[in-house]
N, C-alpha and C. Protein backbone atom coordinates (compact mmCIF):
# COMPACT_ATOMS: atom_id res chain seq x y z
N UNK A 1 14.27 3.63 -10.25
CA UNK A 1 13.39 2.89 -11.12
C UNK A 1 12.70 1.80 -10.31
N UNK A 2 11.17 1.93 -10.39
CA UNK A 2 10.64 0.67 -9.19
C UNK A 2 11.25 -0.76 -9.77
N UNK A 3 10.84 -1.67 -8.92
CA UNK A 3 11.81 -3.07 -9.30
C UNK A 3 10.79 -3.75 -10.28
N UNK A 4 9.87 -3.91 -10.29
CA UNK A 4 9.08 -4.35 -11.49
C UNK A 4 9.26 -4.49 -12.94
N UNK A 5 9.93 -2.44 -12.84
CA UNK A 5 10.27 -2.28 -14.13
C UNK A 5 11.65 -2.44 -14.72
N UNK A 6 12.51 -2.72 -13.71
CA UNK A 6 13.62 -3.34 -13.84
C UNK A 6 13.64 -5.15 -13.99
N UNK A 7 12.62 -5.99 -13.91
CA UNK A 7 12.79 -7.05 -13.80
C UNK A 7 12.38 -7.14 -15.05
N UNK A 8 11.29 -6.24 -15.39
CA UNK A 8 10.76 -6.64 -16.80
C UNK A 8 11.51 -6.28 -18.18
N UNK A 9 12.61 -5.24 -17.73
CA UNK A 9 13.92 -4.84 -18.70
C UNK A 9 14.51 -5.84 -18.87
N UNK A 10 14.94 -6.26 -17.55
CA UNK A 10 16.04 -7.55 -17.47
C UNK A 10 15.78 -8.95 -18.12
N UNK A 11 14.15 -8.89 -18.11
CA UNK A 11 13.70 -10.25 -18.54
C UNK A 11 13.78 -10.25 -20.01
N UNK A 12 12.96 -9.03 -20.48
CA UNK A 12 13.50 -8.59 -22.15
C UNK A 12 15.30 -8.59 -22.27
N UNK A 13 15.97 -8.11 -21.91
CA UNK A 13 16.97 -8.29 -22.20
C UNK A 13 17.47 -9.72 -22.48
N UNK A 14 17.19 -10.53 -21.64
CA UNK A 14 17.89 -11.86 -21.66
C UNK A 14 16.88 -12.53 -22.82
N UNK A 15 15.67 -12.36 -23.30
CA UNK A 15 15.27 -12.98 -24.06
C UNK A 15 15.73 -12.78 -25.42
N UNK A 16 16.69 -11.49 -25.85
CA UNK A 16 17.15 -11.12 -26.94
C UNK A 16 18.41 -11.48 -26.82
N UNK A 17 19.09 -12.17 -25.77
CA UNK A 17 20.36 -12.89 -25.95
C UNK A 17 20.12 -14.06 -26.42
N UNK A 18 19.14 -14.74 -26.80
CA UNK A 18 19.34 -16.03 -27.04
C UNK A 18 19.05 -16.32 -28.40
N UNK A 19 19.61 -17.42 -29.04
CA UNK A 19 19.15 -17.32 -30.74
C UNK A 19 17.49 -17.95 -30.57
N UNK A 20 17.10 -17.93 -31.53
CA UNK A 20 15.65 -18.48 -31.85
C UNK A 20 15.67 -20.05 -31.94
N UNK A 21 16.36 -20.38 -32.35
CA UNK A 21 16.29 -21.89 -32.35
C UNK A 21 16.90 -23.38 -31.28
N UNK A 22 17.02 -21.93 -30.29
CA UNK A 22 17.92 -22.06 -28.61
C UNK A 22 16.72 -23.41 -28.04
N UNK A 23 16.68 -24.52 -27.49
CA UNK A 23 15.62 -25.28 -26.86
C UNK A 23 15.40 -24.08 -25.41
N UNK A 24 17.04 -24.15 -25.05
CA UNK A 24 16.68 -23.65 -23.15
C UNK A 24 15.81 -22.07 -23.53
N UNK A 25 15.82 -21.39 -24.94
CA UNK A 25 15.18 -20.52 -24.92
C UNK A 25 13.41 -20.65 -24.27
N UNK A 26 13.16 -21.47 -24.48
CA UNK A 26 11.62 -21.97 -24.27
C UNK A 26 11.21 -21.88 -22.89
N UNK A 27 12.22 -22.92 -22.31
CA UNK A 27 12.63 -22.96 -21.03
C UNK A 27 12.76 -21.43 -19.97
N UNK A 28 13.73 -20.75 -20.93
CA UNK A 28 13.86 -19.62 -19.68
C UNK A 28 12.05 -18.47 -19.89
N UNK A 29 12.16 -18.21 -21.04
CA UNK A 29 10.64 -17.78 -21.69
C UNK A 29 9.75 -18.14 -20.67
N UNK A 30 9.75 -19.32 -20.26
CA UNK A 30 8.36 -20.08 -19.66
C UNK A 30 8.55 -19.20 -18.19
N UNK A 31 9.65 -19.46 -17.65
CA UNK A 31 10.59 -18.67 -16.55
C UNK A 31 10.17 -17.44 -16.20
N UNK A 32 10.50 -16.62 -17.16
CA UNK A 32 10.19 -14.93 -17.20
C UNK A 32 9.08 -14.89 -17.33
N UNK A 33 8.06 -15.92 -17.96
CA UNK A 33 6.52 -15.35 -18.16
C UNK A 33 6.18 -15.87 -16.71
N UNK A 34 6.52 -16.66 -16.08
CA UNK A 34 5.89 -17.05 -14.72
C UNK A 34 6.34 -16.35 -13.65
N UNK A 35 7.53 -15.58 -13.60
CA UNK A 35 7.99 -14.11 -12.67
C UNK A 35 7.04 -12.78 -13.08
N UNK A 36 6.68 -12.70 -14.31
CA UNK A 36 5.74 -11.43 -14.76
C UNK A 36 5.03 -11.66 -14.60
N UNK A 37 4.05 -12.67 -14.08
CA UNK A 37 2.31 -12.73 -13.93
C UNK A 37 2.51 -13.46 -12.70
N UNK A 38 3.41 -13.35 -11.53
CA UNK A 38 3.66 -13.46 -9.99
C UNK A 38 3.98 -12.15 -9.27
N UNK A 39 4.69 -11.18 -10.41
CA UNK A 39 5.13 -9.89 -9.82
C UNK A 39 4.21 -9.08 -8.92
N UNK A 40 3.08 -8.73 -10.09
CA UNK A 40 2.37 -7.88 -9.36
C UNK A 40 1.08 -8.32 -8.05
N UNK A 41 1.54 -9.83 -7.46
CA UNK A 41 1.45 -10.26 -6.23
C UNK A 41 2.44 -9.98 -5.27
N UNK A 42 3.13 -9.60 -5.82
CA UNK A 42 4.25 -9.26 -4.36
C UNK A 42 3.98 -8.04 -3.65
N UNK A 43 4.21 -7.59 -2.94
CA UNK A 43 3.89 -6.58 -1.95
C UNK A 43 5.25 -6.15 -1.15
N UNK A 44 6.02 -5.05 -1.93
CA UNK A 44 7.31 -4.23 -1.38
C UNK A 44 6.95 -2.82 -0.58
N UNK A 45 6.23 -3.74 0.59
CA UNK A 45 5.77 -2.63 2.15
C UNK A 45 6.90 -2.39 2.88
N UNK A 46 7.33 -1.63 2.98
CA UNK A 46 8.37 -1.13 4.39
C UNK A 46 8.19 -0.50 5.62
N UNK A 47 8.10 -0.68 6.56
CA UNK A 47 7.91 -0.48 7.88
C UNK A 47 8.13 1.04 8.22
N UNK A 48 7.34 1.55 9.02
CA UNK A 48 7.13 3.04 9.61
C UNK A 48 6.57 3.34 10.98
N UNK A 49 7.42 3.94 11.55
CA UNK A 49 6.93 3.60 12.99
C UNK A 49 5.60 5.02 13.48
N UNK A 50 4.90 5.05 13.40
CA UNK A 50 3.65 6.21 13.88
C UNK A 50 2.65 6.18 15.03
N UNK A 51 2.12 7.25 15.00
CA UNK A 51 1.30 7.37 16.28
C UNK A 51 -0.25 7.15 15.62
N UNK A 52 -0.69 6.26 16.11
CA UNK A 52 -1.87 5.88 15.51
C UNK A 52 -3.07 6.58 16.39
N UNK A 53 -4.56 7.32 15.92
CA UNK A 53 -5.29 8.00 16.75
C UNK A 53 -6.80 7.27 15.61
N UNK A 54 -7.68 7.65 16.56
CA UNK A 54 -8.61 7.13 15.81
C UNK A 54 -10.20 8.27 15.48
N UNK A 55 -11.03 8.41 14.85
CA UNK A 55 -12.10 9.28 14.20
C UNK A 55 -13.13 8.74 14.29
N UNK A 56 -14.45 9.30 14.19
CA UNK A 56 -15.75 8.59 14.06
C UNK A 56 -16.69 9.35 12.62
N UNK A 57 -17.50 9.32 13.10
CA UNK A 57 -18.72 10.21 11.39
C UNK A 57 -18.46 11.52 11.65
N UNK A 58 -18.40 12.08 11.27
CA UNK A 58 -18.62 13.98 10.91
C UNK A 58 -19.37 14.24 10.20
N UNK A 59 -20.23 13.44 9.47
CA UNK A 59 -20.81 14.40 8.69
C UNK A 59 -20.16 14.68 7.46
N UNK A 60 -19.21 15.14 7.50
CA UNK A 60 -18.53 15.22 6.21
C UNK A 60 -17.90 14.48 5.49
N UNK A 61 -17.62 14.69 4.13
CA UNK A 61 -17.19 13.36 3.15
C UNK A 61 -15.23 14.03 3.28
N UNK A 62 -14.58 12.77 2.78
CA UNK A 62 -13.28 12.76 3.18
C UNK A 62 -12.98 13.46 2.05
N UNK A 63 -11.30 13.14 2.01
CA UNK A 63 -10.70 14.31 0.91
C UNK A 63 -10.55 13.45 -0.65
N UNK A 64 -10.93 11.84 -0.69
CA UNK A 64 -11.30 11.27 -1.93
C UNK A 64 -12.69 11.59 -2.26
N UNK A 65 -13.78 12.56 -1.35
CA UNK A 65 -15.09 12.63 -2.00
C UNK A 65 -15.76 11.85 -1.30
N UNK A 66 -15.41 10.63 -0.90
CA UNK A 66 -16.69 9.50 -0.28
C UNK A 66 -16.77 9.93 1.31
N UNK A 67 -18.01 9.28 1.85
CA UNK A 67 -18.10 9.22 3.13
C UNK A 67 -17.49 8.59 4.00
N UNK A 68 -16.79 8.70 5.00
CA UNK A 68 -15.78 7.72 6.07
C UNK A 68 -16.66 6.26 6.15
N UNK A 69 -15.26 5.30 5.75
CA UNK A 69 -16.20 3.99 5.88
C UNK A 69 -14.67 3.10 6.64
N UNK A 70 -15.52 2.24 7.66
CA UNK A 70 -14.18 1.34 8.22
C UNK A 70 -13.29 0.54 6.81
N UNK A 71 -11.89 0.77 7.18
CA UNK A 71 -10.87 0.69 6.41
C UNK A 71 -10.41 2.03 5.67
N UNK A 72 -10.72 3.27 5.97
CA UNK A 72 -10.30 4.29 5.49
C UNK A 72 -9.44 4.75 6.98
N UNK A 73 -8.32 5.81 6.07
CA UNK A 73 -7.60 6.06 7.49
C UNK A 73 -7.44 7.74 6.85
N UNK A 74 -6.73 8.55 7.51
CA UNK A 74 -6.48 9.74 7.20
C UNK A 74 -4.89 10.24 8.08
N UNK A 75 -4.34 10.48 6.84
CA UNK A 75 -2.93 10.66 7.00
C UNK A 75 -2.13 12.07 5.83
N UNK A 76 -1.38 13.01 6.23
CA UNK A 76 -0.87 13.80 5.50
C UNK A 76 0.19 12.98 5.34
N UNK A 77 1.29 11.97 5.60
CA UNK A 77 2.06 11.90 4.91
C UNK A 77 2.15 10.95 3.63
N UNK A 78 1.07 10.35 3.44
CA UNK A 78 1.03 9.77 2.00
C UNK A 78 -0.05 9.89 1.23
N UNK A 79 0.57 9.30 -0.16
CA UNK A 79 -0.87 9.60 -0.99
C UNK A 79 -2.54 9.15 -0.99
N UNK A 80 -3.40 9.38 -1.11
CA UNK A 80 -4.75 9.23 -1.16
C UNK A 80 -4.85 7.76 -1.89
N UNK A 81 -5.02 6.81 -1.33
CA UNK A 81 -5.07 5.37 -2.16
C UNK A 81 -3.79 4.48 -1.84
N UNK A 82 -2.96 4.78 -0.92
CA UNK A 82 -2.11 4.28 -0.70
C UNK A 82 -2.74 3.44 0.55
N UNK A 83 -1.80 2.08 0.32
CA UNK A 83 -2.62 1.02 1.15
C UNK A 83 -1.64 0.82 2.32
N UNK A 84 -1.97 1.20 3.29
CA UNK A 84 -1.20 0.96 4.76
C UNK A 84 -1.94 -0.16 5.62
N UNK A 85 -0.88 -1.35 6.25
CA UNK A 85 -1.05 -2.38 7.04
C UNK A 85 -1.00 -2.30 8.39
N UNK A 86 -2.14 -2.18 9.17
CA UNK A 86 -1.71 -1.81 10.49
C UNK A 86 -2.77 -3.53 11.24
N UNK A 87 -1.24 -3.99 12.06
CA UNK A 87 -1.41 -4.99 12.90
C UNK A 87 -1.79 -5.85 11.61
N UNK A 88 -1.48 -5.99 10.41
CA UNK A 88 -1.85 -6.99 9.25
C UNK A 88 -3.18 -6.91 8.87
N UNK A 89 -3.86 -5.85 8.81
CA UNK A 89 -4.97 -5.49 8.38
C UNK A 89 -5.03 -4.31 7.22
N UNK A 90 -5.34 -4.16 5.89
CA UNK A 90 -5.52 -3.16 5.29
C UNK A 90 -6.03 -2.37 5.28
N UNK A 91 -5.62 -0.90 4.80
CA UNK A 91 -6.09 0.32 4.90
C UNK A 91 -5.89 1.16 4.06
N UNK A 92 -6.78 2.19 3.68
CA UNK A 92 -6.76 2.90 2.12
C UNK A 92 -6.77 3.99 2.92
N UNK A 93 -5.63 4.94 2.49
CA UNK A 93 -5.52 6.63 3.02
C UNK A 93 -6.34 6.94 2.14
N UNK A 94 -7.79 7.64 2.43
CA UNK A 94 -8.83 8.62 1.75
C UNK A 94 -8.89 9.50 2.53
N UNK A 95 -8.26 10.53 3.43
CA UNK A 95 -8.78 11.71 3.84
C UNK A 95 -7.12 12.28 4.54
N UNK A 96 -7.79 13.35 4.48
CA UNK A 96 -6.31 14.43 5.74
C UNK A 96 -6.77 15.13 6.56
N UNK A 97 -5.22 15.02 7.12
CA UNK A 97 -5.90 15.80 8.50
C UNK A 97 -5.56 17.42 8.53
N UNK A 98 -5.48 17.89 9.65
CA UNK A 98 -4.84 19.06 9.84
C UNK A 98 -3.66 19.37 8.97
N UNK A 99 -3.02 20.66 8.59
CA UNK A 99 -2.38 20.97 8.32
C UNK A 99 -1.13 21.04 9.51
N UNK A 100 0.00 20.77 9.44
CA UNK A 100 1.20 20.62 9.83
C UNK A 100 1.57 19.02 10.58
N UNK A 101 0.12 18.32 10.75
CA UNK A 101 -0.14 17.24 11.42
C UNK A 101 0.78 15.96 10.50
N UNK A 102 1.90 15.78 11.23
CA UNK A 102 2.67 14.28 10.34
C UNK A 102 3.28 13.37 11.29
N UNK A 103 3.69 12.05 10.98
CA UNK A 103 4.17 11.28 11.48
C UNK A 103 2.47 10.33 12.47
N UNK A 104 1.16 10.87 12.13
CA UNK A 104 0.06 10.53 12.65
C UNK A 104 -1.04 9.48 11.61
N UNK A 105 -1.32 8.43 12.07
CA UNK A 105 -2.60 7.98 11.10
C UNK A 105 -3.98 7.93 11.97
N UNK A 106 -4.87 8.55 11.79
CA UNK A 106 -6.04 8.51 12.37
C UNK A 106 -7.13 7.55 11.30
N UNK A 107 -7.36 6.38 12.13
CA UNK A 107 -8.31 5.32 11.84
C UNK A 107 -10.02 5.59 12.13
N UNK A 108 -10.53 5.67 10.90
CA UNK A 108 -11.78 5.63 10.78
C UNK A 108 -12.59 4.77 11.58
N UNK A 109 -13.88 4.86 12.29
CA UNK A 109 -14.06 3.81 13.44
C UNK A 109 -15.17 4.02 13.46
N UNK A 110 -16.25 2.99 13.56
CA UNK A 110 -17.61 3.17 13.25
C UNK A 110 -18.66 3.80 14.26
N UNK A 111 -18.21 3.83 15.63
CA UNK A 111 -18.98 4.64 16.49
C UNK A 111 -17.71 5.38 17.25
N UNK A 112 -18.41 6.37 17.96
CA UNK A 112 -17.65 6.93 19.11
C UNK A 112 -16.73 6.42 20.37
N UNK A 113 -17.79 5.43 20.63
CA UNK A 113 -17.13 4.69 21.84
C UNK A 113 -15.58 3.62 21.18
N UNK A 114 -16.11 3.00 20.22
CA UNK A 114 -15.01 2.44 19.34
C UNK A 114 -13.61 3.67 19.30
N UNK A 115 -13.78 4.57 18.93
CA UNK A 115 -12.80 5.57 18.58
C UNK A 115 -12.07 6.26 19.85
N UNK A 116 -13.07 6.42 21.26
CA UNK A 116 -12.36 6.33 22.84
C UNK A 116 -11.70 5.57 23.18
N UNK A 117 -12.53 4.55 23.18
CA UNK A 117 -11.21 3.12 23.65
C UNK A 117 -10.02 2.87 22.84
N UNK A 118 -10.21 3.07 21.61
CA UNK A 118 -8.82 2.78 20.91
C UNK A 118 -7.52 3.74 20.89
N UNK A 119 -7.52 5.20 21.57
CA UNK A 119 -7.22 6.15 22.51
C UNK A 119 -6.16 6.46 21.51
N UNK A 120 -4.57 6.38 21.83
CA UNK A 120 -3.48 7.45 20.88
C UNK A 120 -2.97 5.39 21.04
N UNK A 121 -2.27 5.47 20.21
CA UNK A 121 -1.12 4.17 20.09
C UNK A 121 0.07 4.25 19.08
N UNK A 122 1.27 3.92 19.95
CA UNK A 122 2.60 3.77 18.62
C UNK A 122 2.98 2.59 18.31
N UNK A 123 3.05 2.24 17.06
CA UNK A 123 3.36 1.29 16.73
C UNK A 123 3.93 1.23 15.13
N UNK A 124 4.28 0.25 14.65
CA UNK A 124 4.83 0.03 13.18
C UNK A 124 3.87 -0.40 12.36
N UNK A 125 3.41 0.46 11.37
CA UNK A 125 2.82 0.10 10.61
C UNK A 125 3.47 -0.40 8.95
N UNK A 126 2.73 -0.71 7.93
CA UNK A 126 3.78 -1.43 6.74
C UNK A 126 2.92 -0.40 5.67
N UNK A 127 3.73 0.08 4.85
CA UNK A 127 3.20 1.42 3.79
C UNK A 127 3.29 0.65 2.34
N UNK A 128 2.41 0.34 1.47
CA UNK A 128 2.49 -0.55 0.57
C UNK A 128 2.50 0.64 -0.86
């Protein structure tokens, strides 16, 4: 069960332990409403170690439909819209690659020469 939806059980739960005419009820209320409208600022990324490669224009539109634009990356092992952090920078998986191709993220890159120099690299990226 993601933790969100466990905090927001937990928070209902404890609000039906308390009688109605409780003062600290107010108190914890104020509590739980200020953890539920902080939650979905948090960011539970976990670390993945990959071989990073990089792409330029083709011509062709990616596997969300749009045209390659910097901050798109292309990866088979996660979903299409999933936001990956590489070196603390964001990135939206919109395209795939080859078939059998995993453990790889290839970074969208606005010219050619950009996409040479930045050559094969391993490193840890954060999968959000």
């Amino acid at each position: 069960m993601p933790k969100r939806k466990l905090v927001r059980n937990y928070c209902i739960l404890l609000i039906q332990c308390f009688r109605k005419d409780d003062f600290i009820k107010q108190v914890r209320l104020f509590i739980i409403t200020t953890i539920l409208a902080i939650l979905p600022l948090i960011t539970f990324a976990y670390p993945v170690n990959v071989e990073l490669t990089a792409y330029t224009h083709t011509g062709s539109v990616m596997a969300n439909g749009e045209y390659p634009y910097v901050g798109a990356v292309a990866s088979n092992d996660y979903p299409l819209g999933t936001i990956v952090y590489i070196d603390g920078n964001p990135y939206t998986v919109a395209d795939r690659m080859a078939n059998g191709v995993h453990g790889v993220i290839d970074i969208f890159m606005d010219s050619y020469h950009e996409a040479v120099n930045f050559g094969r690299q391993y490193t840890t990226v954060y999968v959000n």
